[in-house]
N, C-alpha and C. Protein backbone atom coordinates (compact mmCIF):
# COMPACT_ATOMS: atom_id res chain seq x y z
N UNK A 1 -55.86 12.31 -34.60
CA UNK A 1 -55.25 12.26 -35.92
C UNK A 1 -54.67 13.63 -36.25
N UNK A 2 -53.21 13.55 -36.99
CA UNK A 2 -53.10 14.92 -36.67
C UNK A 2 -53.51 15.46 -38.37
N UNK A 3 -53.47 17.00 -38.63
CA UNK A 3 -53.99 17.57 -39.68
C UNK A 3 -53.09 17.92 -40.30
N UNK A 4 -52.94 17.66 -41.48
CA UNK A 4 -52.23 17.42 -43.11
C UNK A 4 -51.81 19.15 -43.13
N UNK A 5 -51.05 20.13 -42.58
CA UNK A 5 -50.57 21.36 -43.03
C UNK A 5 -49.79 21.72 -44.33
N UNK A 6 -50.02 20.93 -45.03
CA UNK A 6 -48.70 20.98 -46.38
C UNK A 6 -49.74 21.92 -47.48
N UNK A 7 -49.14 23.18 -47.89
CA UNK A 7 -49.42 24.16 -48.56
C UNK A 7 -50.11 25.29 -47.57
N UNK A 8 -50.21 25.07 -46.63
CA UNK A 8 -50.84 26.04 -45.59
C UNK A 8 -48.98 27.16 -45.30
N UNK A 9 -49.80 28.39 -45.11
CA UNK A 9 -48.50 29.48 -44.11
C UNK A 9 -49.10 29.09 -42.90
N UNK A 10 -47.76 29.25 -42.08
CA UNK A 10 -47.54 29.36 -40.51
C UNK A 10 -47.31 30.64 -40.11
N UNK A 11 -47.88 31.34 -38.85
CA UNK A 11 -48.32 32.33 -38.45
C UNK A 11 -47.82 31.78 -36.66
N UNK A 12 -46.50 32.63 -36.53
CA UNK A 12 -46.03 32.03 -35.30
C UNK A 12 -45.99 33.65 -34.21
N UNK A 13 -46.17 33.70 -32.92
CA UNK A 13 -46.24 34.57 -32.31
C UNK A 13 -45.82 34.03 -31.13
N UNK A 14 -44.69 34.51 -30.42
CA UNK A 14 -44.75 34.34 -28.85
C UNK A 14 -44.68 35.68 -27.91
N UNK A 15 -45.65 35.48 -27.02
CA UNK A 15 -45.61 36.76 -26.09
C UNK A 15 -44.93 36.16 -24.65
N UNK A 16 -45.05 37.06 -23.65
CA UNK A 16 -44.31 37.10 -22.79
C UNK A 16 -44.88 36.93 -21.27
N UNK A 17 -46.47 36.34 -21.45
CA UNK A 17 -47.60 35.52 -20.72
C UNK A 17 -48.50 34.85 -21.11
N UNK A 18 -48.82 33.55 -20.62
CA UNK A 18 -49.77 32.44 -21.50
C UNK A 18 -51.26 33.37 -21.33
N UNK A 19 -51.68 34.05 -20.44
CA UNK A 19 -53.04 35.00 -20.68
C UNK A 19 -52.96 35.29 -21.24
N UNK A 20 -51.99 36.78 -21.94
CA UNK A 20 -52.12 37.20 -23.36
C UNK A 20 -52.40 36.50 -24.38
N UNK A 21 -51.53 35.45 -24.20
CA UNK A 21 -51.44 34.24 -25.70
C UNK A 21 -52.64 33.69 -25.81
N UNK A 22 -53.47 33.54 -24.77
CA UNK A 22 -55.04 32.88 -25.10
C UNK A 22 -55.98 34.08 -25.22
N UNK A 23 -55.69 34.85 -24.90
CA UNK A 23 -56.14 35.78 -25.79
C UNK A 23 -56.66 36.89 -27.12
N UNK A 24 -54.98 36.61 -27.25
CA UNK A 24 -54.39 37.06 -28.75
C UNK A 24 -54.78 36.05 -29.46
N UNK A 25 -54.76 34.49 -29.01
CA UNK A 25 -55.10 33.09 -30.39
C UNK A 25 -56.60 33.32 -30.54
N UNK A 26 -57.32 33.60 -29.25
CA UNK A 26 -58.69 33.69 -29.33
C UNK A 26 -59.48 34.82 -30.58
N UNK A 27 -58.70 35.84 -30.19
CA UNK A 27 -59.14 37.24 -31.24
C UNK A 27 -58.57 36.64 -32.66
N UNK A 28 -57.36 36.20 -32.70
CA UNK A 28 -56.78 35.91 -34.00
C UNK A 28 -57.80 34.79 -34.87
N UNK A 29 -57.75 33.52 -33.89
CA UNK A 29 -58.80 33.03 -35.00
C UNK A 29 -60.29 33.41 -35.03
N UNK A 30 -61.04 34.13 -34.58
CA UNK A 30 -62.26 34.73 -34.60
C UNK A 30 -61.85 35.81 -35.99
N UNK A 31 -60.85 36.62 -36.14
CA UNK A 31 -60.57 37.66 -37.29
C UNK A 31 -60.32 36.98 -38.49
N UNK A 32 -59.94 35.65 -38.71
CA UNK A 32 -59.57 34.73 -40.05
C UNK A 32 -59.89 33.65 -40.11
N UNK A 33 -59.94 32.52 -41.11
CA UNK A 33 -59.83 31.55 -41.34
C UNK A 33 -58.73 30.56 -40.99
N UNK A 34 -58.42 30.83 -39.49
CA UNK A 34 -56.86 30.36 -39.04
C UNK A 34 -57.03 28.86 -38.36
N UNK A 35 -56.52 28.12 -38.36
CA UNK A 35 -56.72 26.75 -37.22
C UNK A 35 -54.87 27.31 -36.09
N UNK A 36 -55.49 26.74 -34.59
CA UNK A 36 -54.41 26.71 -34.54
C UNK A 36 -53.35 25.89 -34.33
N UNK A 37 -52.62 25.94 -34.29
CA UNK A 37 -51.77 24.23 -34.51
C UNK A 37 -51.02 24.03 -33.26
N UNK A 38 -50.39 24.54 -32.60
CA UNK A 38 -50.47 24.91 -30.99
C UNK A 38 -50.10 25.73 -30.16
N UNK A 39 -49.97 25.43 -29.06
CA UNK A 39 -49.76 27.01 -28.09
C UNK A 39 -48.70 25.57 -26.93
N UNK A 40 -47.26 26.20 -27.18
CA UNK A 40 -46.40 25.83 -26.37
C UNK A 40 -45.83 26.69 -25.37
N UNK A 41 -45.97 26.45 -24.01
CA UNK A 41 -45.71 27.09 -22.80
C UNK A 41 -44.18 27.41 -22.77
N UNK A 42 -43.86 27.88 -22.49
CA UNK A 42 -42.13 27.87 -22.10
C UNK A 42 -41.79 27.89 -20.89
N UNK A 43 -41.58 26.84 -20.65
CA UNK A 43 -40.79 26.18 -19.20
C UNK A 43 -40.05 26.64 -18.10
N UNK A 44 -39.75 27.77 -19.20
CA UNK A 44 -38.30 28.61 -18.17
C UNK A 44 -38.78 29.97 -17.70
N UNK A 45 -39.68 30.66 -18.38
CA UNK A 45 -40.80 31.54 -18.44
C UNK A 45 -42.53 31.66 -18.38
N UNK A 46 -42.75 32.88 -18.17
CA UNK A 46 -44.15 32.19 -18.18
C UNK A 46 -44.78 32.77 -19.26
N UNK A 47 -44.65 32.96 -20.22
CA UNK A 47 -44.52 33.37 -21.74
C UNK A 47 -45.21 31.89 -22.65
N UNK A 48 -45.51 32.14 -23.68
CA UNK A 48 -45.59 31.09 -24.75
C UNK A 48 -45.42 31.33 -26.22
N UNK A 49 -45.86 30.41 -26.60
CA UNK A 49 -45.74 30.68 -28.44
C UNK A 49 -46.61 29.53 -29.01
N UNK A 50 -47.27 30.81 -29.74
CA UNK A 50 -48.44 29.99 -30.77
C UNK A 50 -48.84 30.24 -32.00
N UNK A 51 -48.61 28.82 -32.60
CA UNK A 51 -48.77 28.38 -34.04
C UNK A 51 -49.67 28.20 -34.81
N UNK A 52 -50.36 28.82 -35.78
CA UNK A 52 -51.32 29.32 -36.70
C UNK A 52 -50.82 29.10 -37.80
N UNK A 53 -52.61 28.33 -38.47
CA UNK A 53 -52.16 27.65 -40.08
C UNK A 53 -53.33 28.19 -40.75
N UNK A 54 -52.41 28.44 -41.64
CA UNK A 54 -54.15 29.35 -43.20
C UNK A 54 -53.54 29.50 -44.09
N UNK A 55 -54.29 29.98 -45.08
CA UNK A 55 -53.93 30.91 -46.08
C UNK A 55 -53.39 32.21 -45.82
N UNK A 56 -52.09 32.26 -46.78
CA UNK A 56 -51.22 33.61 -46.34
C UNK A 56 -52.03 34.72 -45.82
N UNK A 57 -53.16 35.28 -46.54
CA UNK A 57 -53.96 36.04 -46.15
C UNK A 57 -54.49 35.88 -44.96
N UNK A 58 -54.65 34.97 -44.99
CA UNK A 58 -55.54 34.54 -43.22
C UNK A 58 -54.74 34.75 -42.32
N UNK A 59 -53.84 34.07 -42.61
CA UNK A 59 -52.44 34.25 -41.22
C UNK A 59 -52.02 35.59 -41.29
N UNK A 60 -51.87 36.73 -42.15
CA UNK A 60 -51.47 37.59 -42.23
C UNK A 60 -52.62 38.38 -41.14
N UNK A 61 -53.75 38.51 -41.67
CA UNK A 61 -54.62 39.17 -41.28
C UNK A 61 -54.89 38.78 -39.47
N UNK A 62 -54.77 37.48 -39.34
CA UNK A 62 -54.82 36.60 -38.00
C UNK A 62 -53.65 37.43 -36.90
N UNK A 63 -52.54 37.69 -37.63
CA UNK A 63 -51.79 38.03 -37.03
C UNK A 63 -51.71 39.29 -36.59
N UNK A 64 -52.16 40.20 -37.38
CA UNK A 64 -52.25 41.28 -36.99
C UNK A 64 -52.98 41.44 -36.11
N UNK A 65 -54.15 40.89 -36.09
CA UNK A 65 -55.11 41.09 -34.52
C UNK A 65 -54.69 40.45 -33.67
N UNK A 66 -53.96 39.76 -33.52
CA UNK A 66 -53.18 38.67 -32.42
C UNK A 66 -52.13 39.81 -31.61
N UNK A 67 -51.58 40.78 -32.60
CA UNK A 67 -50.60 41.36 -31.98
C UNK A 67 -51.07 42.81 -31.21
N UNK A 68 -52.16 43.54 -31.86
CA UNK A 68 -52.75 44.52 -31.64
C UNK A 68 -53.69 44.13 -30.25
N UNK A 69 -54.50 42.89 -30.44
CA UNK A 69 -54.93 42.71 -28.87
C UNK A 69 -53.75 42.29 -27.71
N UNK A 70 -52.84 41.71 -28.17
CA UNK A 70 -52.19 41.33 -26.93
C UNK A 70 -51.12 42.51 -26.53
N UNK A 71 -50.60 43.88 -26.90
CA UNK A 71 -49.97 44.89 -27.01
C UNK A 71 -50.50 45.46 -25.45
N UNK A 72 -51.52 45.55 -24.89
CA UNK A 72 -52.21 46.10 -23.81
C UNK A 72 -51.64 44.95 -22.22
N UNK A 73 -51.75 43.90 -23.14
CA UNK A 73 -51.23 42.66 -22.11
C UNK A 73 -50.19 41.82 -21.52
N UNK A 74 -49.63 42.43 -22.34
CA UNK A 74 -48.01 41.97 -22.62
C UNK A 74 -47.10 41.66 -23.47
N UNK A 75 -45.89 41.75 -22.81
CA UNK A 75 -44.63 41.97 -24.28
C UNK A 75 -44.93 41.03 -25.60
N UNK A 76 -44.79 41.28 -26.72
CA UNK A 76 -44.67 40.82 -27.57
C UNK A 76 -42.34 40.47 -27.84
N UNK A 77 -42.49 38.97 -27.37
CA UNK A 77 -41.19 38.40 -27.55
C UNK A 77 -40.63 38.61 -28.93
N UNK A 78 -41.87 37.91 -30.10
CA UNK A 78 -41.21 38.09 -31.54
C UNK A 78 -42.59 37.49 -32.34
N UNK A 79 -42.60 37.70 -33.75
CA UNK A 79 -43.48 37.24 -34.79
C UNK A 79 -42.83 37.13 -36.11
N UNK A 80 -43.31 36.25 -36.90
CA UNK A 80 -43.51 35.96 -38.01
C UNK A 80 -44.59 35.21 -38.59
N UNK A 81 -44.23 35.35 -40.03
CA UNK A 81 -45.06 34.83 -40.94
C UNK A 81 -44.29 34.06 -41.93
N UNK A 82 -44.23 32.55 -41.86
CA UNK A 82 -43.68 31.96 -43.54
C UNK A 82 -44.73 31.26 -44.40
N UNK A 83 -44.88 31.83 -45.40
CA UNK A 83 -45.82 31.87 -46.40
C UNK A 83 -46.08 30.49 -46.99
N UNK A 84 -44.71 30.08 -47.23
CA UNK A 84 -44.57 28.36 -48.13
C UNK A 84 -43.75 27.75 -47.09
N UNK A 85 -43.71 26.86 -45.92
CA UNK A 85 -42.76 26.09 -45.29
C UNK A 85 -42.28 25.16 -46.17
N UNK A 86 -40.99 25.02 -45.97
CA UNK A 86 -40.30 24.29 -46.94
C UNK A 86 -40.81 22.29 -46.57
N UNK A 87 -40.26 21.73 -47.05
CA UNK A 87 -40.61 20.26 -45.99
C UNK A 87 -39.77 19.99 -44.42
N UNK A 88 -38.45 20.41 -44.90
CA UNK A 88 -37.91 20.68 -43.85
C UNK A 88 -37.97 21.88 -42.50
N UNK A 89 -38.82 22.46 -42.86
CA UNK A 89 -39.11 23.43 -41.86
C UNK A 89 -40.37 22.98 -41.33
N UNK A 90 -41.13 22.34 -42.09
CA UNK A 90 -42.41 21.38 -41.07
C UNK A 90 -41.99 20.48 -40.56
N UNK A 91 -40.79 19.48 -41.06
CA UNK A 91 -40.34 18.93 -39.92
C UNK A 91 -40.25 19.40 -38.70
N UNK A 92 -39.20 20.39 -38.51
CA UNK A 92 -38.63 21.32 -37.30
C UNK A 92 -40.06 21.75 -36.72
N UNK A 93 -40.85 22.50 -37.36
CA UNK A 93 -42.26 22.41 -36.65
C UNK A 93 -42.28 21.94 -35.61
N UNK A 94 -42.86 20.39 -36.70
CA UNK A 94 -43.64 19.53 -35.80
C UNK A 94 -42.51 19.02 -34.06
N UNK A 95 -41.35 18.77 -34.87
CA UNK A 95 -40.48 18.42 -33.68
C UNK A 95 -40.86 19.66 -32.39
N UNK A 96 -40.97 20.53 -32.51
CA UNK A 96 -41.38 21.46 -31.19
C UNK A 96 -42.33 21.64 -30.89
N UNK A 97 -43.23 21.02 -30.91
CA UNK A 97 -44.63 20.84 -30.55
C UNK A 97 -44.40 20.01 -29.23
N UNK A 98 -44.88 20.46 -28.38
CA UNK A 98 -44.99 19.32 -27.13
C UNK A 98 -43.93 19.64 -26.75
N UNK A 99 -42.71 20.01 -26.56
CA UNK A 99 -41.28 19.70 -26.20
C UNK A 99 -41.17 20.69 -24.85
């Protein structure tokens, strides 16, 4: 069943090896109140990107340790944080999940 994210921020990070990334999600949600919503491989690379749901604070804070542990391990591709997803941007979300 999947989980109801509506009023939650998204906390998105992709690095530039799936080790780092299970790494960085591991430290990240141990530092906050984060769930994570998923970790998509990239096909063409061996890199990923992973999706984190909380309270702004949480994701904020989540993120920062996500980026500070994985800095030793590998590139950091890109990050953000959107605080309020619009409806249409959880669409787009969800559509890249799995893909």
């Amino acid at each position: 069943m999947a989980k109801n994210y509506d009023g939650m921020a998204v906390g998105v990070f992709e690095l530039d090896n799936l080790v780092a990334c299970f790494v960085a999600l591991d430290a990240a949600s141990k530092a906050a109140n984060v769930t994570i919503q998923s970790v998509e491989r990239n096909r063409l690379k061996s890199g990923a990107c992973v999706k984190m749901r909380g309270s702004v604070s949480d994701v904020n804070a989540a993120m920062e340790v996500a980026l500070e542990t994985a800095k030793p391990l590998g590139k950091i591709v890109s990050h953000t944080v959107i605080a309020a997803p619009t409806a249409d941007t959880e669409v787009a979300i969800k559509m890249t999940i799995n893909k």
